[in-house]
N, C-alpha and C. Protein backbone atom coordinates (compact mmCIF):
# COMPACT_ATOMS: atom_id res chain seq x y z
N UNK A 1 11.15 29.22 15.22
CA UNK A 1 11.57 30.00 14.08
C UNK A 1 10.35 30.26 13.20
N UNK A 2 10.12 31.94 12.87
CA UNK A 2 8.75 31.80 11.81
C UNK A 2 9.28 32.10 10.96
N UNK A 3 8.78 31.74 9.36
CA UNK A 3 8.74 32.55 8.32
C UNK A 3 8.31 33.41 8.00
N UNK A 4 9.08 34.15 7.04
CA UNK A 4 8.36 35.71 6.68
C UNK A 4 7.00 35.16 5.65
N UNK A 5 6.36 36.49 5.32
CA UNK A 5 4.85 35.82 4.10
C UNK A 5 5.46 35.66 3.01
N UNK A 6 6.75 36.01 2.57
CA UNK A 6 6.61 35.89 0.83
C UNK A 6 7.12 33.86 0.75
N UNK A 7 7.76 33.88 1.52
CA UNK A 7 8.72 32.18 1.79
C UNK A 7 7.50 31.50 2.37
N UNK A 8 6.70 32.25 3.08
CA UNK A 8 5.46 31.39 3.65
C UNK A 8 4.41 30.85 2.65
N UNK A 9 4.02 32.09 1.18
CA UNK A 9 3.41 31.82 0.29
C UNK A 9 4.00 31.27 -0.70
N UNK A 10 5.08 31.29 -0.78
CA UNK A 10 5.95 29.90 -2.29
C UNK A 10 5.73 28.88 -1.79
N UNK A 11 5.70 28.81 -0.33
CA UNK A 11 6.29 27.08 0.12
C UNK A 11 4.49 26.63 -0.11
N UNK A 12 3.45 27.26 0.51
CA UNK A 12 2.44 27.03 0.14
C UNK A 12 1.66 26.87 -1.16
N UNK A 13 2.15 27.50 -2.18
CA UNK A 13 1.55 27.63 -3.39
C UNK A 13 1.77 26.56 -4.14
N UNK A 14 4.05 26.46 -3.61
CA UNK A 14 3.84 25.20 -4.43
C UNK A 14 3.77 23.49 -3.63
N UNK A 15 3.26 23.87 -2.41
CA UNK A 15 2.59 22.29 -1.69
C UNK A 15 1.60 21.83 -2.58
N UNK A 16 0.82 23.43 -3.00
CA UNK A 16 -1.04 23.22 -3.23
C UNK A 16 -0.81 22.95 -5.19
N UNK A 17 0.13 22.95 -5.47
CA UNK A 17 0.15 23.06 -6.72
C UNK A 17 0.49 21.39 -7.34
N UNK A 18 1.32 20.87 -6.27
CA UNK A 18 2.00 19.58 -6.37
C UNK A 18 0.73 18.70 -5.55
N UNK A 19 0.17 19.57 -5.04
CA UNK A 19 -1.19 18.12 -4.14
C UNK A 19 -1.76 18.28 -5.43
N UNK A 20 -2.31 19.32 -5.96
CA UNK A 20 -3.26 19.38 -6.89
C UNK A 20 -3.02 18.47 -8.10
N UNK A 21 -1.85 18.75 -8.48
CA UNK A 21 -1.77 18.10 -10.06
C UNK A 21 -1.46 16.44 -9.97
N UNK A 22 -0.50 16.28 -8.78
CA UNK A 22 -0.67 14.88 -8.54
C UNK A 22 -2.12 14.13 -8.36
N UNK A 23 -3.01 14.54 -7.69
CA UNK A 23 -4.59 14.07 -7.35
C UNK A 23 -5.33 14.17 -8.66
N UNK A 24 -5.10 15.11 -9.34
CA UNK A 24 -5.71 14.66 -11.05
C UNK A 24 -5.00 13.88 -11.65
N UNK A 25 -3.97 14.15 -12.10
CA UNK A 25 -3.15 12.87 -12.44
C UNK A 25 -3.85 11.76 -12.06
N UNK A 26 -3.84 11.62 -10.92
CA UNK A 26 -4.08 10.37 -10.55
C UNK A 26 -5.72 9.59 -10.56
N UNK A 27 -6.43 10.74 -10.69
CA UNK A 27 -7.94 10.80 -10.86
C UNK A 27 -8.07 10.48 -12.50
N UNK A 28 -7.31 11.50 -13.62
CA UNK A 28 -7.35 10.88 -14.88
C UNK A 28 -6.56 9.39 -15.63
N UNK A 29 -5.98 9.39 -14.89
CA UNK A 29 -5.05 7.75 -14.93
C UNK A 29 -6.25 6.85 -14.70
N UNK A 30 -6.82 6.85 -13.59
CA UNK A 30 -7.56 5.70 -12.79
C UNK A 30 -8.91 5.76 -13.67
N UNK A 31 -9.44 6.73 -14.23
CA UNK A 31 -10.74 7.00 -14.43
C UNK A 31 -10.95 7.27 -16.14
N UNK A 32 -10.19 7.84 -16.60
CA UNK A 32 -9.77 8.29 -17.65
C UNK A 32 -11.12 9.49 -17.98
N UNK A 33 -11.72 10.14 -17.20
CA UNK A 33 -12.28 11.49 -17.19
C UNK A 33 -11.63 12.59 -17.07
N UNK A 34 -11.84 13.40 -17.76
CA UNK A 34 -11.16 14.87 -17.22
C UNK A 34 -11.59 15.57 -16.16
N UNK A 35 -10.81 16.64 -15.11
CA UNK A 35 -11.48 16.95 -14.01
C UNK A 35 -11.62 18.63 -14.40
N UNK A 36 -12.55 18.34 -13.51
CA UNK A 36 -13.22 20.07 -13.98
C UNK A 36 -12.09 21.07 -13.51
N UNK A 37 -12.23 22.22 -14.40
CA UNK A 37 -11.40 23.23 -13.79
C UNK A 37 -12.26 24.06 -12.29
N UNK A 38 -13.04 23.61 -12.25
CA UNK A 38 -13.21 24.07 -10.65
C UNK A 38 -13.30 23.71 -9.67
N UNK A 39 -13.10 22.34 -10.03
CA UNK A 39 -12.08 21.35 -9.02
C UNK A 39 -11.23 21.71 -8.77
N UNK A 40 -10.35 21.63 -9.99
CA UNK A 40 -8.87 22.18 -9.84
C UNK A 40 -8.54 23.33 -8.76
N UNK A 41 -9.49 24.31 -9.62
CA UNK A 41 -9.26 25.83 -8.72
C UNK A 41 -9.73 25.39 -7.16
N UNK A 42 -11.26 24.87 -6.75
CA UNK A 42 -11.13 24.91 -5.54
C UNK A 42 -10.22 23.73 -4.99
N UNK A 43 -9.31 22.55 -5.48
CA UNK A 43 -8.75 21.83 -4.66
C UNK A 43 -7.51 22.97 -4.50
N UNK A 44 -6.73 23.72 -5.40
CA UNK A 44 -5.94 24.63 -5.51
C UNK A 44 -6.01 25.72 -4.09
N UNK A 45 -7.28 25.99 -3.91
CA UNK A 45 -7.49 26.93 -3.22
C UNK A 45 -7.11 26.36 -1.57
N UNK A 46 -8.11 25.85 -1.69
CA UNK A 46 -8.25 24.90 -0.26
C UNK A 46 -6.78 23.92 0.39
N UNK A 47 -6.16 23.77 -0.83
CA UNK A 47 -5.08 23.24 0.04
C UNK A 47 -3.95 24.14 0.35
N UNK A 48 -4.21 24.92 -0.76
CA UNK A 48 -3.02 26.39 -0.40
C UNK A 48 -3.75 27.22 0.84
N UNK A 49 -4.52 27.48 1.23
CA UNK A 49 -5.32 28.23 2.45
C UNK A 49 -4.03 26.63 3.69
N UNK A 50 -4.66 25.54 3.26
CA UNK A 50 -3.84 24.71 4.49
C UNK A 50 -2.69 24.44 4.71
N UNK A 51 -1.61 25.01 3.42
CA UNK A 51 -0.72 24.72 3.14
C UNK A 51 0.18 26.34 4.27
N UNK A 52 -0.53 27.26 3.37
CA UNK A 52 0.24 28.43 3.96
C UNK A 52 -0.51 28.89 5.91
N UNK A 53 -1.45 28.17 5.93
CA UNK A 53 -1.50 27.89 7.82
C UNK A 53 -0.50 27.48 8.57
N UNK A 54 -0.18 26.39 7.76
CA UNK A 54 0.98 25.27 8.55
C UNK A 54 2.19 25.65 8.72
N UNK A 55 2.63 26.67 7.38
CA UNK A 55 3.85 27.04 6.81
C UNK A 55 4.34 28.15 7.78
N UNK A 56 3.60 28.34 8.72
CA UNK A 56 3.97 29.88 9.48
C UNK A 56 5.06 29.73 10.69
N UNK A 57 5.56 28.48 11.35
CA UNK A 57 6.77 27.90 11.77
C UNK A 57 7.04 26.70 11.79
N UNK A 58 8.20 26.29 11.95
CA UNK A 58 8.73 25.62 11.99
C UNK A 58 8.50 23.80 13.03
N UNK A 59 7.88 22.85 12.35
CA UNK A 59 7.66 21.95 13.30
C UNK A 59 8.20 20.93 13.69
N UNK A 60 8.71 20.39 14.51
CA UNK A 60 9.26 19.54 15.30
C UNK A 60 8.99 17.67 14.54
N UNK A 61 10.15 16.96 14.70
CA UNK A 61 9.80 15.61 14.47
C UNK A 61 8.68 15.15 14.96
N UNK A 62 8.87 15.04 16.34
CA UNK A 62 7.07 13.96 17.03
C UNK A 62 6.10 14.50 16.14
N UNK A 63 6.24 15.64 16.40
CA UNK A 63 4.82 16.51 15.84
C UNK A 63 4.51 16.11 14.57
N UNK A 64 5.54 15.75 13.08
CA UNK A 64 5.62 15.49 12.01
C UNK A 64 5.32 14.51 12.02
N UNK A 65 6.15 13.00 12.81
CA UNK A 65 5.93 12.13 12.47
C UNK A 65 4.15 11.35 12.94
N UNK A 66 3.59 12.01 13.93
CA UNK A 66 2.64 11.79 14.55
C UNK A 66 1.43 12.26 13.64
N UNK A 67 1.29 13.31 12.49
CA UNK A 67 0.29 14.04 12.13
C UNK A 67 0.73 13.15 11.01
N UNK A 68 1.65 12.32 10.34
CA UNK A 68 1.75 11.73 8.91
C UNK A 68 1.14 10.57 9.13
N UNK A 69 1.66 9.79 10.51
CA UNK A 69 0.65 8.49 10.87
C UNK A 69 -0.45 8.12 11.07
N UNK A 70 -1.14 9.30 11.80
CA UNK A 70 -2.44 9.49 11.86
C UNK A 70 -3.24 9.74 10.14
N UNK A 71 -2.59 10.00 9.59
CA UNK A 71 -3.16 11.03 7.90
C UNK A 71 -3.06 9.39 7.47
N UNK A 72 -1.86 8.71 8.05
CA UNK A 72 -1.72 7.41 6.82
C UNK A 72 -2.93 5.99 7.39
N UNK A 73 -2.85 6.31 8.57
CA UNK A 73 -3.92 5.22 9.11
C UNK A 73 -5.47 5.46 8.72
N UNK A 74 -5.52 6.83 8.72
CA UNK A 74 -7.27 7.09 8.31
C UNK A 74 -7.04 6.48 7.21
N UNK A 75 -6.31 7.08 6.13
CA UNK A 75 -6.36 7.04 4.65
C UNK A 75 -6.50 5.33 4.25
N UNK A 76 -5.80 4.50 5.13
CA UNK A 76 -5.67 3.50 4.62
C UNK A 76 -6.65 2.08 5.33
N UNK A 77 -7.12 3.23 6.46
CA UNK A 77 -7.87 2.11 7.09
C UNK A 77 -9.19 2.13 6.63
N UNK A 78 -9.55 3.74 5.87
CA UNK A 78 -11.50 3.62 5.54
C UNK A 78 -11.69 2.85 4.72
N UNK A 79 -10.36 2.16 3.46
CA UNK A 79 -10.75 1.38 2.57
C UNK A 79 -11.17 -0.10 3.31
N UNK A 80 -10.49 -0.33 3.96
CA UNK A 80 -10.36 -1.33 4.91
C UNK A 80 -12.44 -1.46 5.57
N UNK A 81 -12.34 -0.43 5.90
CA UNK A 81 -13.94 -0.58 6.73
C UNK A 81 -14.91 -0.89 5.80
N UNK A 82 -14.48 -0.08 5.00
CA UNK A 82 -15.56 0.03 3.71
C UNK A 82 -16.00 -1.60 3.00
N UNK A 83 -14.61 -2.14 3.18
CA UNK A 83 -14.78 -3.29 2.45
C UNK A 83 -15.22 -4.22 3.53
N UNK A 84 -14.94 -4.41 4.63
CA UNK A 84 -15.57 -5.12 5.68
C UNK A 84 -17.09 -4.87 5.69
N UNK A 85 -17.48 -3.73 5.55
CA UNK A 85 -18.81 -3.31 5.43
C UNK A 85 -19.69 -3.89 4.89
N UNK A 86 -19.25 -3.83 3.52
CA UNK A 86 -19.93 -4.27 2.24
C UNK A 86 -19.96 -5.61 1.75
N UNK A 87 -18.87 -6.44 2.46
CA UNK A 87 -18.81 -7.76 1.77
C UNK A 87 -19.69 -8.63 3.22
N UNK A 88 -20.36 -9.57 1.83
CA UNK A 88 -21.55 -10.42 2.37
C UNK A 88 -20.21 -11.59 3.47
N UNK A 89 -21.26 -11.73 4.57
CA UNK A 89 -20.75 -12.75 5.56
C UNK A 89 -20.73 -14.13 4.44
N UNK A 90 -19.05 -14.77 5.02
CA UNK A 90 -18.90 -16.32 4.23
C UNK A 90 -19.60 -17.50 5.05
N UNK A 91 -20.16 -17.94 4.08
CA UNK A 91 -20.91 -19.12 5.36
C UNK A 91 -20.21 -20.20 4.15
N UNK A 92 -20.01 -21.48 4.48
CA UNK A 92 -19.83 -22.74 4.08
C UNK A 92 -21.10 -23.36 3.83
N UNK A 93 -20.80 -23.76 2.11
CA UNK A 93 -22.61 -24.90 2.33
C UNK A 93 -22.64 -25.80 2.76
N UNK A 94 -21.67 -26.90 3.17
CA UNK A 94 -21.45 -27.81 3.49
C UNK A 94 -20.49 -27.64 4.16
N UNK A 95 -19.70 -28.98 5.26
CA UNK A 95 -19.10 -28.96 6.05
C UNK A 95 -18.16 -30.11 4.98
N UNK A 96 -16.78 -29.77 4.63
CA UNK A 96 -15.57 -30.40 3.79
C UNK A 96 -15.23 -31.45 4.54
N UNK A 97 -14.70 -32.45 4.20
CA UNK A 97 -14.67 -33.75 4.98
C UNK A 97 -13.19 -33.92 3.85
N UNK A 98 -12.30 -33.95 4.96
CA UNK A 98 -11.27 -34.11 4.15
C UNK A 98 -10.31 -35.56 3.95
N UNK A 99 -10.43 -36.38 2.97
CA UNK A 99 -9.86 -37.96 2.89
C UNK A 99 -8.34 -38.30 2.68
N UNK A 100 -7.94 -38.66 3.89
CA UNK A 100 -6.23 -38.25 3.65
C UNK A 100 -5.85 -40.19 2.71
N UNK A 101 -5.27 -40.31 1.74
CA UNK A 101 -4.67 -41.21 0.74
C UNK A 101 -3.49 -41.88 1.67
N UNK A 102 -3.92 -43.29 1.53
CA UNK A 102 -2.96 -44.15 2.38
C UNK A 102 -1.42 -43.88 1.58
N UNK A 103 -0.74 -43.72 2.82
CA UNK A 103 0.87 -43.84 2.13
C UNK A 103 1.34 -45.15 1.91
N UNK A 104 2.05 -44.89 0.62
CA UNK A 104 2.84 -45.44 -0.13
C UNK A 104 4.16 -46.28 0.58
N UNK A 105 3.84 -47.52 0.24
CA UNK A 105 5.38 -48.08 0.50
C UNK A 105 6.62 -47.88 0.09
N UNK A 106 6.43 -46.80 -0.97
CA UNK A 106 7.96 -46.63 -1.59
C UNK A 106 8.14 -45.40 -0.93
N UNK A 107 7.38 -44.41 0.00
CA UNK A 107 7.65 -43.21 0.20
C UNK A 107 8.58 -43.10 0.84
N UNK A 108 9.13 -43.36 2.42
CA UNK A 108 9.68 -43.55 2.62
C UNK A 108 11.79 -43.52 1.93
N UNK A 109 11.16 -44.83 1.40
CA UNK A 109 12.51 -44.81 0.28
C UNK A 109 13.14 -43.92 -0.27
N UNK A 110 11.84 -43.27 -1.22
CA UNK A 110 11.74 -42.33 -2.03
C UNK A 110 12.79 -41.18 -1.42
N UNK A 111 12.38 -40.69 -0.36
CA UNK A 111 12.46 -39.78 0.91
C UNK A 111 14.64 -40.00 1.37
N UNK A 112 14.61 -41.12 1.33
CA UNK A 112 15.67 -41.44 1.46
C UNK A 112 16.51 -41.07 0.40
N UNK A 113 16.03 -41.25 -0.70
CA UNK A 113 16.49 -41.03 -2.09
C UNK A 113 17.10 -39.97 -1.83
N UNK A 114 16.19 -38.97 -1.71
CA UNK A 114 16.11 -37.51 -1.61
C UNK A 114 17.15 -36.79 -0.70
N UNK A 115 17.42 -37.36 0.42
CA UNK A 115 18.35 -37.30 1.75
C UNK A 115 19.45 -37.14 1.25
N UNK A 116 19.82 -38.25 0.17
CA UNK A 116 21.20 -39.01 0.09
C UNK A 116 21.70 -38.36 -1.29
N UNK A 117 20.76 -37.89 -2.01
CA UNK A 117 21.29 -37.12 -3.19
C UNK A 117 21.73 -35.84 -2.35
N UNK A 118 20.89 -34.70 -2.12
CA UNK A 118 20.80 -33.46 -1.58
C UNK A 118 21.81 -33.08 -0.32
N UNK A 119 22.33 -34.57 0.20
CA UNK A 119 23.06 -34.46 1.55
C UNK A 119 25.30 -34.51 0.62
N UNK A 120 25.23 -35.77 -0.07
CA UNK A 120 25.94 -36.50 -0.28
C UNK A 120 26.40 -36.12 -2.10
N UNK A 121 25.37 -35.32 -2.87
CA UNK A 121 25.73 -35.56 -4.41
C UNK A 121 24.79 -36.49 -5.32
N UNK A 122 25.04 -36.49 -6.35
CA UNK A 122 24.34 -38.18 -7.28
C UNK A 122 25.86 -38.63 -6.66
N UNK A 123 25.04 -39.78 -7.55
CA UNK A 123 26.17 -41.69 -6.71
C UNK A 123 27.16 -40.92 -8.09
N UNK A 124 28.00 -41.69 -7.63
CA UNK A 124 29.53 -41.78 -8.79
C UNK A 124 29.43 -42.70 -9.80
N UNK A 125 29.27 -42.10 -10.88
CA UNK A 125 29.55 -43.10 -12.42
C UNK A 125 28.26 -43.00 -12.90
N UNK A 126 27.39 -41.59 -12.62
CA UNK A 126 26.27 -41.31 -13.68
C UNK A 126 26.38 -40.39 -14.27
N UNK A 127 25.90 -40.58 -15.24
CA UNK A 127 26.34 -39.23 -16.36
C UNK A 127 24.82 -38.36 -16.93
N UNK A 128 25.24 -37.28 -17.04
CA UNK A 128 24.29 -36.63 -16.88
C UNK A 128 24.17 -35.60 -18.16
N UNK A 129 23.41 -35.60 -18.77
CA UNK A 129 23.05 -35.23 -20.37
C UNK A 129 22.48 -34.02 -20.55
């Protein structure tokens, strides 16, 4: 199924209008700079040129779901590299020697304590404030 150009250029104009203002938004939130208006215009431009390419029929699930996964794995994996990249290798200065604390003779008990409340209730005839 294709679209005609006038339904081809709304659906595009307003893809490129909603990428656009969301990505400043989100550029003046994070940054608190203003973005140039010829940013604007060429992000405006450039995504409406890709917007109304795409818009010319109709595409299929695989096809959708396959081109969003791929868009979401780049997007989310360069941060990923980037930071592997950049962060210094962990070395240990020393080797941790870890001293485990002799157990307790009441632990045990204790443990029991714990069993017999959590299994059974408190004992009968304590009162509780």
């Amino acid at each position: 199924m294709t679209a005609g150009w006038c339904s081809r250029t709304v659906r595009a104009a307003v893809f490129a209008a909603v990428c656009v203002l969301l990505a400043a938004l989100g550029h003046v939130m994070m940054s608190g700079s203003r973005v140039p208006a010829w940013v604007l215009a060429a992000g405006l431009t450039v995504s409406g040129a890709a917007g109304w390419c795409l818009a010319g029929r109709e595409r299929g699930l695989p096809l959708i779901v396959t081109v969003v996964v791929a868009a979401q794995t780049g997007w989310l994996a360069a941060p990923l590299r980037l930071l592997l990249l950049l962060a210094p290798p962990i070395v240990p200065d020393r080797l941790r020697v870890r001293v485990r604390r002799p157990q307790s003779d009441h632990a045990p008990r204790l443990l029991l304590l714990v069993h017999a409340i959590t299994s059974r209730g408190p004992p009968a005839g304590t009162a509780v404030i």
